[in-house]
Each structure stands twice: as C-alpha cells, then as structure tokens.
C-alpha atoms as a PDB file:
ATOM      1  CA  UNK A   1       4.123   0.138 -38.316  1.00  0.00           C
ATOM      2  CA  UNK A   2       7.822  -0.671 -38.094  1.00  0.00           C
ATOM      3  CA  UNK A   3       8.756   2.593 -35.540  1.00  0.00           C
ATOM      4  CA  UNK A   4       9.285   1.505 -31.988  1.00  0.00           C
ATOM      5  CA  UNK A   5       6.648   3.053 -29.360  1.00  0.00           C
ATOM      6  CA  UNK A   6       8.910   5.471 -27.390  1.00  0.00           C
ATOM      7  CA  UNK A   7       8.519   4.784 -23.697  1.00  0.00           C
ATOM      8  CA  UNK A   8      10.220   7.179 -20.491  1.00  0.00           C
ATOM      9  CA  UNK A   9       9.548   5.973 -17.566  1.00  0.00           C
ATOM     10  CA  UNK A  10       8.670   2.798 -18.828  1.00  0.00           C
ATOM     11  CA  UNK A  11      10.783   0.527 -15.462  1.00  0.00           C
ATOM     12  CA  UNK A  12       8.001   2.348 -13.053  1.00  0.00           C
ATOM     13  CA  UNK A  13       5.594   1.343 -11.624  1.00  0.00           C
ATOM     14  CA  UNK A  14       2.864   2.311 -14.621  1.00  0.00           C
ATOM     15  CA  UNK A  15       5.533   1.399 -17.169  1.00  0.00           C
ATOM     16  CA  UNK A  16       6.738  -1.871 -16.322  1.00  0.00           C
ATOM     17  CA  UNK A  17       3.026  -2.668 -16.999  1.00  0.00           C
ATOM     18  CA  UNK A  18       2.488  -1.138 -20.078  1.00  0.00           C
ATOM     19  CA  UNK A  19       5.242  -2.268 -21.830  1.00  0.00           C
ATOM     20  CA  UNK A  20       4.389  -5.798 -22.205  1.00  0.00           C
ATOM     21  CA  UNK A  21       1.044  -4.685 -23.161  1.00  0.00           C
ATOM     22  CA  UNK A  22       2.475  -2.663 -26.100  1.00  0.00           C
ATOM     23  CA  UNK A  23       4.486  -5.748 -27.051  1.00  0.00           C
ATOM     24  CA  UNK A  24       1.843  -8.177 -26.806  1.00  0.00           C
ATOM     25  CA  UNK A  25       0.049  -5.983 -29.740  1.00  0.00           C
ATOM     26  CA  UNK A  26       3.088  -6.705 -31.862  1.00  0.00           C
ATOM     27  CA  UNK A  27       5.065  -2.983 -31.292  1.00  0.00           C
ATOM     28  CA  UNK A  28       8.708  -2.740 -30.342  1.00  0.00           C
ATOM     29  CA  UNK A  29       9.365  -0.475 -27.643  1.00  0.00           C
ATOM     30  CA  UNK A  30      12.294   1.852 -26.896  1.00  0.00           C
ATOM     31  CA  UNK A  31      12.474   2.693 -22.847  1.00  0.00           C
ATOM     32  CA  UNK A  32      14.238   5.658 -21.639  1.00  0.00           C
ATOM     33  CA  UNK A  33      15.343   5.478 -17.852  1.00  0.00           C
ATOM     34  CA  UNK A  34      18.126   6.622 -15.719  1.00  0.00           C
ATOM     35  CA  UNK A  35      18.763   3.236 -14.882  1.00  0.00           C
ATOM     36  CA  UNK A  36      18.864   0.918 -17.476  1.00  0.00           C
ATOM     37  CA  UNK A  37      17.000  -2.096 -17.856  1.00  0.00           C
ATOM     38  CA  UNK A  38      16.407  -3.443 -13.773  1.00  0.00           C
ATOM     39  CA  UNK A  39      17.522  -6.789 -12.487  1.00  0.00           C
ATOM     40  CA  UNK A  40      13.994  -7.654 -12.220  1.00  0.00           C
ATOM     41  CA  UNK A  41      12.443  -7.032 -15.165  1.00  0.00           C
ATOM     42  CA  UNK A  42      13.636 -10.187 -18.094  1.00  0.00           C
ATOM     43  CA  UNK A  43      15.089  -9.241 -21.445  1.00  0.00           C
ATOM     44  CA  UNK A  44      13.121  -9.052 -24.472  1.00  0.00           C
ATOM     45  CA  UNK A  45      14.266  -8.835 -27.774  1.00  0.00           C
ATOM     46  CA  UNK A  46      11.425  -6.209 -28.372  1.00  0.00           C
ATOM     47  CA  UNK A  47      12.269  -3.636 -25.991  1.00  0.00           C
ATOM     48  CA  UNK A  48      15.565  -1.569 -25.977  1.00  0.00           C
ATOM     49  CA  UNK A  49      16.581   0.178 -22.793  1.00  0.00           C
ATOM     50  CA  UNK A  50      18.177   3.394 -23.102  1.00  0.00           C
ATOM     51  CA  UNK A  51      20.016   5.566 -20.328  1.00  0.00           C
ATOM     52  CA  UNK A  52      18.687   8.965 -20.183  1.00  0.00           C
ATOM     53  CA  UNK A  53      17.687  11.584 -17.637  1.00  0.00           C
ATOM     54  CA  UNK A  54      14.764  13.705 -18.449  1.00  0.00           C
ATOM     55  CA  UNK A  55      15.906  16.056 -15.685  1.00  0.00           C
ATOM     56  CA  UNK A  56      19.569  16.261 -16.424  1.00  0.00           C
ATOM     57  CA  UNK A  57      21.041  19.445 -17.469  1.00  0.00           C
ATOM     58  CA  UNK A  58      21.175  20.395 -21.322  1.00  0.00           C
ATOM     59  CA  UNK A  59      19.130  19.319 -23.784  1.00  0.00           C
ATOM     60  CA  UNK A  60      17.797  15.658 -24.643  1.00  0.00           C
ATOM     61  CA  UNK A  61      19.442  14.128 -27.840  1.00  0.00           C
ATOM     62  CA  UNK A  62      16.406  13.830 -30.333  1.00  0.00           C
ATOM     63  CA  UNK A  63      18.332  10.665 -31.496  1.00  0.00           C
ATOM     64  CA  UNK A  64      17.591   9.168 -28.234  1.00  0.00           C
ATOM     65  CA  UNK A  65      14.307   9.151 -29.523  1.00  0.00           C
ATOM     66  CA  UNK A  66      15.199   6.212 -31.919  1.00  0.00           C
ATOM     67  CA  UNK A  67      12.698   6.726 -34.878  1.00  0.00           C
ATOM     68  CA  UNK A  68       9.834   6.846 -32.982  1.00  0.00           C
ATOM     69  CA  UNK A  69       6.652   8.022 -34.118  1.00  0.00           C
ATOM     70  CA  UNK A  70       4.771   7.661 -30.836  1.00  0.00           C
ATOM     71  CA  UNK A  71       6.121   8.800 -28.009  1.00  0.00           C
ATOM     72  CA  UNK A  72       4.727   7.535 -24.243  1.00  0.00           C
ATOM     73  CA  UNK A  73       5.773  10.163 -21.345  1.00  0.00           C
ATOM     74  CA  UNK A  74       5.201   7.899 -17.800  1.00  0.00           C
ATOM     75  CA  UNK A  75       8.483   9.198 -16.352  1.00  0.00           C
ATOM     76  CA  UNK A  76       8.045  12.100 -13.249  1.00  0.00           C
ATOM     77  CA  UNK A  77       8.475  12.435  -9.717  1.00  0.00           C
ATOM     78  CA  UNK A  78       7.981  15.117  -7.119  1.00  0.00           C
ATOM     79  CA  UNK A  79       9.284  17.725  -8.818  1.00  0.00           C
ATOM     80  CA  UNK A  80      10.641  19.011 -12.144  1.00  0.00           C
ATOM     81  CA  UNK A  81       7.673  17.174 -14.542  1.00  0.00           C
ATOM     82  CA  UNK A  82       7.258  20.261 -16.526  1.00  0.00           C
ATOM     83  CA  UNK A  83      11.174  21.152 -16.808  1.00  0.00           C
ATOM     84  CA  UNK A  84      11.113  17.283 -18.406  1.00  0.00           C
ATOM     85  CA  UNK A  85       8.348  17.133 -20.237  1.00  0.00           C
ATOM     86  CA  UNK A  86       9.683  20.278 -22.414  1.00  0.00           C
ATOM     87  CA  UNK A  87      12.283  18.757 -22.715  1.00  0.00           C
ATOM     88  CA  UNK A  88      11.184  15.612 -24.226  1.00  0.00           C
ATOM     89  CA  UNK A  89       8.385  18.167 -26.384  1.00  0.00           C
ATOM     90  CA  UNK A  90      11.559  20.003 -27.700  1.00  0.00           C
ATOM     91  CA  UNK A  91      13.207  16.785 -28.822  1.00  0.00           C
ATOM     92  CA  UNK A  92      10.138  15.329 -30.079  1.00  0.00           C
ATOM     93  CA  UNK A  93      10.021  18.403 -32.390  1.00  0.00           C
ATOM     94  CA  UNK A  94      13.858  18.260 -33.393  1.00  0.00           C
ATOM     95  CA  UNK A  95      13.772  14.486 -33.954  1.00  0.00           C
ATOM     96  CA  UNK A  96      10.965  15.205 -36.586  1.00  0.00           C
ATOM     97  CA  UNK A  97       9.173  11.578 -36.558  1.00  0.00           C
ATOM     98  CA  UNK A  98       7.235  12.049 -33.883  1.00  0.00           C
ATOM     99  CA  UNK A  99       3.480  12.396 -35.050  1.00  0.00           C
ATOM    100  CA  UNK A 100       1.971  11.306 -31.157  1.00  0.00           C
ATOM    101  CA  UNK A 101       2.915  12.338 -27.788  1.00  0.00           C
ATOM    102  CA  UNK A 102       0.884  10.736 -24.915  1.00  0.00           C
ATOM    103  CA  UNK A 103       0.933  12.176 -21.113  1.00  0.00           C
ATOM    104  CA  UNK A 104      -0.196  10.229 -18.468  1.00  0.00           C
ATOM    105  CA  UNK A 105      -1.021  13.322 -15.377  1.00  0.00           C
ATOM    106  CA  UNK A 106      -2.826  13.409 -12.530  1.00  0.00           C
ATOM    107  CA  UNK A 107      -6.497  14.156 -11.633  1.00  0.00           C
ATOM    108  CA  UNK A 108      -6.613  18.127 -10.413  1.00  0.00           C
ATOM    109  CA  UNK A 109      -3.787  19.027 -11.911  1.00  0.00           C
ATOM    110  CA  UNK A 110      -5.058  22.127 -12.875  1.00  0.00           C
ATOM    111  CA  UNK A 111      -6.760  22.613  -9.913  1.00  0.00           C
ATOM    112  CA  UNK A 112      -4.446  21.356  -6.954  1.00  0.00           C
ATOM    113  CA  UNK A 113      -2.646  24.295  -5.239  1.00  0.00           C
ATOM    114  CA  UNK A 114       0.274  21.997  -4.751  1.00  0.00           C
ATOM    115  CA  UNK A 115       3.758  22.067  -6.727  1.00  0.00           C
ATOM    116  CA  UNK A 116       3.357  18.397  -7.586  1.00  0.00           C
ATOM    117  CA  UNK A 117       0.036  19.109  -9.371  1.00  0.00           C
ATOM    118  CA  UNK A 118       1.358  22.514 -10.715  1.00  0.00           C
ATOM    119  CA  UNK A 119       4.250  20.577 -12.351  1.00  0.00           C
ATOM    120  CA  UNK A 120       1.830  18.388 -14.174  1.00  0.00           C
ATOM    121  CA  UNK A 121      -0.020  21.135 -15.331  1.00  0.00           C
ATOM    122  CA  UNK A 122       2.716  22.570 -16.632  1.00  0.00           C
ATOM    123  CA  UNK A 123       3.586  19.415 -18.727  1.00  0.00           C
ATOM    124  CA  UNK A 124       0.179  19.108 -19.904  1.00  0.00           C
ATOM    125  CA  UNK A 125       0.367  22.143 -21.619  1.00  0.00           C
ATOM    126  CA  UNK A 126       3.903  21.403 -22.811  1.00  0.00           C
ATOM    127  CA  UNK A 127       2.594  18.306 -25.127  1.00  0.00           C
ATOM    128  CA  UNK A 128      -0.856  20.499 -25.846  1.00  0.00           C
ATOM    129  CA  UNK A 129       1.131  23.762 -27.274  1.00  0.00           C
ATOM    130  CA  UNK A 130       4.277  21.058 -28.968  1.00  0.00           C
ATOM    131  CA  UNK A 131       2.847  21.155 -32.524  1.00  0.00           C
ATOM    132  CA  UNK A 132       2.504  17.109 -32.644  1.00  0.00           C
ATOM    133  CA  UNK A 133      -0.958  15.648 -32.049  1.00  0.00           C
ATOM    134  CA  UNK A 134      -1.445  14.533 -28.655  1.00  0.00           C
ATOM    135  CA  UNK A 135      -3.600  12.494 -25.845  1.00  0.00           C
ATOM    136  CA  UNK A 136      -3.811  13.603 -21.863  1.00  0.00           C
ATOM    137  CA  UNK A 137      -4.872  11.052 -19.570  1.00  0.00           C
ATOM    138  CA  UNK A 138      -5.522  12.331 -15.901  1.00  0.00           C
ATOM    139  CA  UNK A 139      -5.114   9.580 -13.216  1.00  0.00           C
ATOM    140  CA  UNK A 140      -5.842   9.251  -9.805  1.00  0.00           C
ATOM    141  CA  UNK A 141      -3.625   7.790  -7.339  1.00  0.00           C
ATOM    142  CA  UNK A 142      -2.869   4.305  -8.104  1.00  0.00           C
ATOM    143  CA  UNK A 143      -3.075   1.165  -5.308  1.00  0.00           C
ATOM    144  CA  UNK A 144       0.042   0.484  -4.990  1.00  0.00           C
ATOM    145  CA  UNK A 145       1.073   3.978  -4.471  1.00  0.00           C
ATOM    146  CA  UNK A 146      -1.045   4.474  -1.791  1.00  0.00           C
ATOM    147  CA  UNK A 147      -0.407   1.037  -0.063  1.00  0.00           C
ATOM    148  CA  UNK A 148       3.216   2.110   0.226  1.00  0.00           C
ATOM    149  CA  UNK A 149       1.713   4.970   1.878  1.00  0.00           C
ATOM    150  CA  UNK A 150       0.145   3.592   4.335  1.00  0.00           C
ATOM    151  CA  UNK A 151       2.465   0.875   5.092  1.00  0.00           C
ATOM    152  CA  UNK A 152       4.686   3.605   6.282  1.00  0.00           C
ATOM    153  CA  UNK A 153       2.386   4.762   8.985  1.00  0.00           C
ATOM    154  CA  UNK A 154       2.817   1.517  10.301  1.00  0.00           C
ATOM    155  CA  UNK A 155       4.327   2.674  13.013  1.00  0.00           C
ATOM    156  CA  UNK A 156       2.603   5.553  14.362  1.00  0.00           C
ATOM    157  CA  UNK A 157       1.011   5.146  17.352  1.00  0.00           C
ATOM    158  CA  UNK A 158      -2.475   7.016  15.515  1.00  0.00           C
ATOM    159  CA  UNK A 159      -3.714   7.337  12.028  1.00  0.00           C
ATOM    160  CA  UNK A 160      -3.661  10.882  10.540  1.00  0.00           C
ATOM    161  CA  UNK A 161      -7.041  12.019   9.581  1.00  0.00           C
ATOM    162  CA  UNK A 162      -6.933  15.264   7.593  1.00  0.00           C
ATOM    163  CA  UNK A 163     -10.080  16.415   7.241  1.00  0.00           C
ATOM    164  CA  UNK A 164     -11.231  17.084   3.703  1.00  0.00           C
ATOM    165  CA  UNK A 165      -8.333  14.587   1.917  1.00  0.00           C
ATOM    166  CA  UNK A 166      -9.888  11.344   0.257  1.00  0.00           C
ATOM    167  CA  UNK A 167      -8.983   9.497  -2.127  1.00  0.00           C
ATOM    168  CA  UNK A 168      -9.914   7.555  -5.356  1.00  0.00           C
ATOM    169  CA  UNK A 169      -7.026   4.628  -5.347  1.00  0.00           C
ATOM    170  CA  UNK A 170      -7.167   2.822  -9.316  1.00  0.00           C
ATOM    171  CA  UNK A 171      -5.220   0.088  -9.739  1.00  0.00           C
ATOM    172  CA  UNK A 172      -1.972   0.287 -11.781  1.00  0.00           C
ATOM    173  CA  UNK A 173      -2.768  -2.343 -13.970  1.00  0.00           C
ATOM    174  CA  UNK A 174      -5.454  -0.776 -15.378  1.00  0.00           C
ATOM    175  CA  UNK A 175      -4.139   2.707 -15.619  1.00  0.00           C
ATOM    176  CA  UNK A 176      -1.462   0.789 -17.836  1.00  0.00           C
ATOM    177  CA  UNK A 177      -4.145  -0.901 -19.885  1.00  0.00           C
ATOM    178  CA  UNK A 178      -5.928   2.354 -20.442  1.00  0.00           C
ATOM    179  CA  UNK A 179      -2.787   4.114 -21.650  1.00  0.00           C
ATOM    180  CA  UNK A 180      -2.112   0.824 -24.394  1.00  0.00           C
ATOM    181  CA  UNK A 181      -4.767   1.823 -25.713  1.00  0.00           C
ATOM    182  CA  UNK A 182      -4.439   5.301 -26.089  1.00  0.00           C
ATOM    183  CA  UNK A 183      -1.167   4.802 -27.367  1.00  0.00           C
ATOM    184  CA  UNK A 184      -1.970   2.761 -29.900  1.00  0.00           C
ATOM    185  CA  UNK A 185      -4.707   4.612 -31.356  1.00  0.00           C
ATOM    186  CA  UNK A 186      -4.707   8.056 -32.773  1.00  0.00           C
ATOM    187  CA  UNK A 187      -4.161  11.035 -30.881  1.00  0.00           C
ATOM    188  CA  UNK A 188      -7.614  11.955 -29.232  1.00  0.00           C
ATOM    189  CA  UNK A 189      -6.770  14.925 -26.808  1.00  0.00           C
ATOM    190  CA  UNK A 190      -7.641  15.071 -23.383  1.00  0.00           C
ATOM    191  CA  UNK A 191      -9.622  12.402 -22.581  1.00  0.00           C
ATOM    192  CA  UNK A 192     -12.035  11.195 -19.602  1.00  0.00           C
ATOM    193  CA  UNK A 193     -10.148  10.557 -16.236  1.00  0.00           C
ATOM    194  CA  UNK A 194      -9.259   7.296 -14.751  1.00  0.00           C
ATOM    195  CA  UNK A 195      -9.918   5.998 -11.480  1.00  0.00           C
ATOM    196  CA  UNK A 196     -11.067   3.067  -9.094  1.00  0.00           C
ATOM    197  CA  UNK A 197     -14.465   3.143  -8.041  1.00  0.00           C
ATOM    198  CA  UNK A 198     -14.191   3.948  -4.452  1.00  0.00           C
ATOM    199  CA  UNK A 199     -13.671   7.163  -2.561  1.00  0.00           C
ATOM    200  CA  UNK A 200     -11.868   6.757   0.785  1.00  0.00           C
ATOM    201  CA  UNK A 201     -10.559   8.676   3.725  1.00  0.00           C
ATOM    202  CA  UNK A 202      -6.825   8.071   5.125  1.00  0.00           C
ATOM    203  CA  UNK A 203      -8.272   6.056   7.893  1.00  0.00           C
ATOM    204  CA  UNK A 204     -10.516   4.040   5.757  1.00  0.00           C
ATOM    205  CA  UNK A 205      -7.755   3.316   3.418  1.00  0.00           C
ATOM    206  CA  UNK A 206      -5.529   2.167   6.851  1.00  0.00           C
ATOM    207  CA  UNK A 207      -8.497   0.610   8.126  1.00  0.00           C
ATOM    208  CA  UNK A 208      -9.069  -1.474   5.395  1.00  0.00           C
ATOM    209  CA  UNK A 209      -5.465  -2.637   4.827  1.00  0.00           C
ATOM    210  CA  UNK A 210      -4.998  -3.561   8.449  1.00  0.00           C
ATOM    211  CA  UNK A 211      -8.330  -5.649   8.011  1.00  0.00           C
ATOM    212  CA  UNK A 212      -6.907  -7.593   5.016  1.00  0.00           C
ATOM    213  CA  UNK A 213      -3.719  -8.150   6.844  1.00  0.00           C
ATOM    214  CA  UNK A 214      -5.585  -9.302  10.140  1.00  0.00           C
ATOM    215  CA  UNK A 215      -4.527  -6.543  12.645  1.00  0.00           C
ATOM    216  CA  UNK A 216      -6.746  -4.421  14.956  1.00  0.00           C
ATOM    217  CA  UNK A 217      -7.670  -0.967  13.824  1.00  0.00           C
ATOM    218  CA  UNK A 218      -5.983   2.252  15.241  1.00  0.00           C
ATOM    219  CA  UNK A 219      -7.447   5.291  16.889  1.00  0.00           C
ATOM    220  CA  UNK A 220      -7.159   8.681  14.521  1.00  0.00           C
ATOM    221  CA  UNK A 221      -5.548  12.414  14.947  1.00  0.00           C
ATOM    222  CA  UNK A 222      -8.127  14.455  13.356  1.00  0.00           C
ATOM    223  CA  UNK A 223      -6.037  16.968  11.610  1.00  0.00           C
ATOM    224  CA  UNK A 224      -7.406  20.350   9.403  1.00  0.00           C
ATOM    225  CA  UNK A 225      -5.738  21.393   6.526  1.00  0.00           C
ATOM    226  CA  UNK A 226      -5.645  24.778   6.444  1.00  0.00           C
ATOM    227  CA  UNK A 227      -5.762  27.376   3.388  1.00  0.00           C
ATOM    228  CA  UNK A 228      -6.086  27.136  -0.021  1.00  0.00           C
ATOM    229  CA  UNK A 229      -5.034  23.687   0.104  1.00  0.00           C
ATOM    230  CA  UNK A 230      -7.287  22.766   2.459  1.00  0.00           C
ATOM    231  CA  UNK A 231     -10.005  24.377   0.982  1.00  0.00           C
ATOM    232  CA  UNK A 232      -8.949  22.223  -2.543  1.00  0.00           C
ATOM    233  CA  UNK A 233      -9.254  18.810  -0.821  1.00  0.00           C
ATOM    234  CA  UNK A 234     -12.609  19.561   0.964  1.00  0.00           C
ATOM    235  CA  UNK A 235     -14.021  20.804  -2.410  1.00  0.00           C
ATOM    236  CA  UNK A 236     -13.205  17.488  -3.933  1.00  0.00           C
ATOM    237  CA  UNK A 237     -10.533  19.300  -6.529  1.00  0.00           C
ATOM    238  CA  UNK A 238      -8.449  15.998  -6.306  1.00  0.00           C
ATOM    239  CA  UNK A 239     -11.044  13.822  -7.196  1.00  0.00           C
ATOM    240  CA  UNK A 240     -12.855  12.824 -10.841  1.00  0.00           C
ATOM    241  CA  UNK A 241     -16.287  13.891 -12.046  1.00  0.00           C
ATOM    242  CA  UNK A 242     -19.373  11.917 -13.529  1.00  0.00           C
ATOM    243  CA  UNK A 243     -17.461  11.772 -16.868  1.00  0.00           C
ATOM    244  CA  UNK A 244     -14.436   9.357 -15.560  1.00  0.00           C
ATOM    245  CA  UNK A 245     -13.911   6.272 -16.981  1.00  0.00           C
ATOM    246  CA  UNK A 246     -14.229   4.479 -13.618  1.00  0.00           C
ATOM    247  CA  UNK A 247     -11.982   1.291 -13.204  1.00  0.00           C
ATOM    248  CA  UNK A 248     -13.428  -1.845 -11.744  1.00  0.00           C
ATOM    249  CA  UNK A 249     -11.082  -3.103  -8.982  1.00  0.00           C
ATOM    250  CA  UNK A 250     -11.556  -1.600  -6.003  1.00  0.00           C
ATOM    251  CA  UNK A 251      -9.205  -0.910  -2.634  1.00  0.00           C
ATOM    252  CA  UNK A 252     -10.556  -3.494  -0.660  1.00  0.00           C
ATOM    253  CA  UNK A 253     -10.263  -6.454  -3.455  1.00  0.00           C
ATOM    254  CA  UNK A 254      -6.706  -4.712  -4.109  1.00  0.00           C
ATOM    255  CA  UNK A 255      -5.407  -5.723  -0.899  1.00  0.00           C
ATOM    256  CA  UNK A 256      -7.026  -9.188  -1.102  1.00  0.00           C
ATOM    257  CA  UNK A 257      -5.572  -9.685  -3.961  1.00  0.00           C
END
C-alpha cells in the first residue's frame, strides 16, 4: 500500500509511540499537529508533519488529509473531542480515500457523567455514523498520565482519597502497540478495552510512587464524591470488564522502570 497512514495527534504522548511502530511495518505516515514536528522527536524521511488544528474554526481541508486511506485519530484534550472528531469525519468523507478511520477513547465513555467522557462519546459515534469502516479502541488511563498526576500532589501536605475513584493505569507503550495493530489491519469495530492489570486507589497509586522513589508515605483526606458522579466511580463505570484485553506491565514495575 503506497497511501501514507494519516496520524493527528501523532507528537503526544500515545502518538509519538505509534508512529515509529507504523514505520517500522514499512508505512509512511502523515502527522497532523498544531505544532509541527517537536525539537525532540528526529526527522524521518517517512513521516511528514503537517500544521493543523482540529479545533480551529472552519472546516479542515480534506487535502490535509494527503491521500490517505487510513486515518489514526490520537489527537484530544479536555474538551472539544467531539467538535474535532466531526471534523476530521467530515473531511475524511470529502477527501474520498479514506476507507479506515481508527479512534483511540477512553474506558466509560459512555458511561462517565463527566464532559471529558461525554466528549469522547460523542466522537465515537462521529467515526461509527461517518460512512467509512471503522475501529474504537477504549483505553484506560495510561502511566505516564497518571504519574504526572501524582507528581503534582507532591506538595500537599495529605493525599486526596476520594472514595469510590480507582484506577486501571496501562502503559502507553502498549496502548500504542495495540493501536499499530488495529491500524494496520482491517476495520473491526469496537473492540475489547485496554488496560494494565492492576486496579488502584489515589493513595495506592501515591503510595507506590513515593516507594519507588524512596520517600516516606503520606497520611490521606478521605474525600466523598458526591452525585451522579460519585455514584459512577463507586460503581466501577470507569473501569474495564472481564472482556479487556489486559496489558502486562503493571504500576509498580512502571515506576521501576
């Protein structure tokens, strides 16, 4: 196949992974991102880097699209994913090549009342209702996501402990392996969940990173959610069922690492 692998979001931290991994099975890739190719990440002569915003106003030049007859969506943030994913769909559509369009989302999506989570929701049934075929893959929160986190409670003088909120941290490695794959198959729907193998409170997840960095553990504020969110989080909406396809590395050999 001679079309490049379209790739937004592709200089993140899920992307910057998964491009190499595309590249390594002999596809060129074209990255979209507001920035450009980073300082940090070398050139190579099989990935393009194109400016574009997902969530700037107007509508996205299909041409942006370069060719592309897959198309990889890995760009979001805390807001707007749905605004951009249609956005990309409707481009998709115009550009007329595109016969794959794979989502990475977030486990409870559909079932998180939270605007994040409604957002991806929203862009999951953006690529499912575009026309092209398609592949879903829910994720929980990755490692390094959640180490950043927690690193910023450094600081506090105690360790939040919502009651009800845990955790199933997946590294971001394999998240980007997973999605490779997908991409470089056919489209295959929604497809099992992804996550590490571990299920972890706040304070465990604190607990444990202090450990591997050799400082003392902190007292906790016990803390209820309340409402429908609350209610979400103690019900385990956030968190994958017995059909996941359960990654091996786990929080604790994440930080040791």
């Amino acid at each position: 196949m001679n079309s490049p692998v379209l790739v937004t979001g592709g200089t993140g931290t899920i992307g910057r992974r998964t491009v190499p991994l595309l590249v390594a099975a002999g596809r060129t890739v074209r990255v979209l991102s507001r920035g450009g190719r980073p300082a940090d990440i070398a050139p190579d002569p099989h990935v393009t880097y194109v400016r574009a915003d997902l969530l700037a106003d107007g509508e996205l030049d299909p041409a942006l699209l370069g060719g592309a007859e897959t198309v990889l969506h890995l760009a979001g943030g805390p807001k707007g994913d749905d605004a951009a994913t249609a956005r990309l769909v409707r481009a998709a559509r115009a550009a007329g090549t595109v016969q794959h369009l794979v989502l990475v989302s977030v486990v409870g999506a559909d079932a998180m009342p939270i605007g994040y989570f409604r957002a991806k929701a929203g862009a999951e049934r953006a690529v499912m209702e575009s026309g092209i075929g398609w592949t879903v893959l829910r994720a929980a929160q990755v490692n390094e996501l959640l180490l950043r986190m927690v690193g910023s409670m450094r600081q506090m003088p105690l360790v939040p402990a919502p009651g009800g909120l845990r955790f199933q941290p997946v590294d971001a490695a394999e998240v980007a392996a997973r999605l490779a794959e997908l991409t470089l198959d056919a489209p295959a729907g929604r497809v099992p969940d992804v996550a590490g193998p571990g299920v972890y409170t706040l304070p465990e997840l604190a607990a444990a990173q202090r450990t591997a960095a050799g400082a003392r553990p902190r007292r906790t504020l016990p803390i209820r959610l309340p409402g429908r969110i609350g209610r979400a989080y103690r019900s385990g909406a956030n968190l994958t069922g017995p059909e996941a396809h359960i990654a091996g590395r786990d929080w604790e050999t994440f930080l040791a690492a």
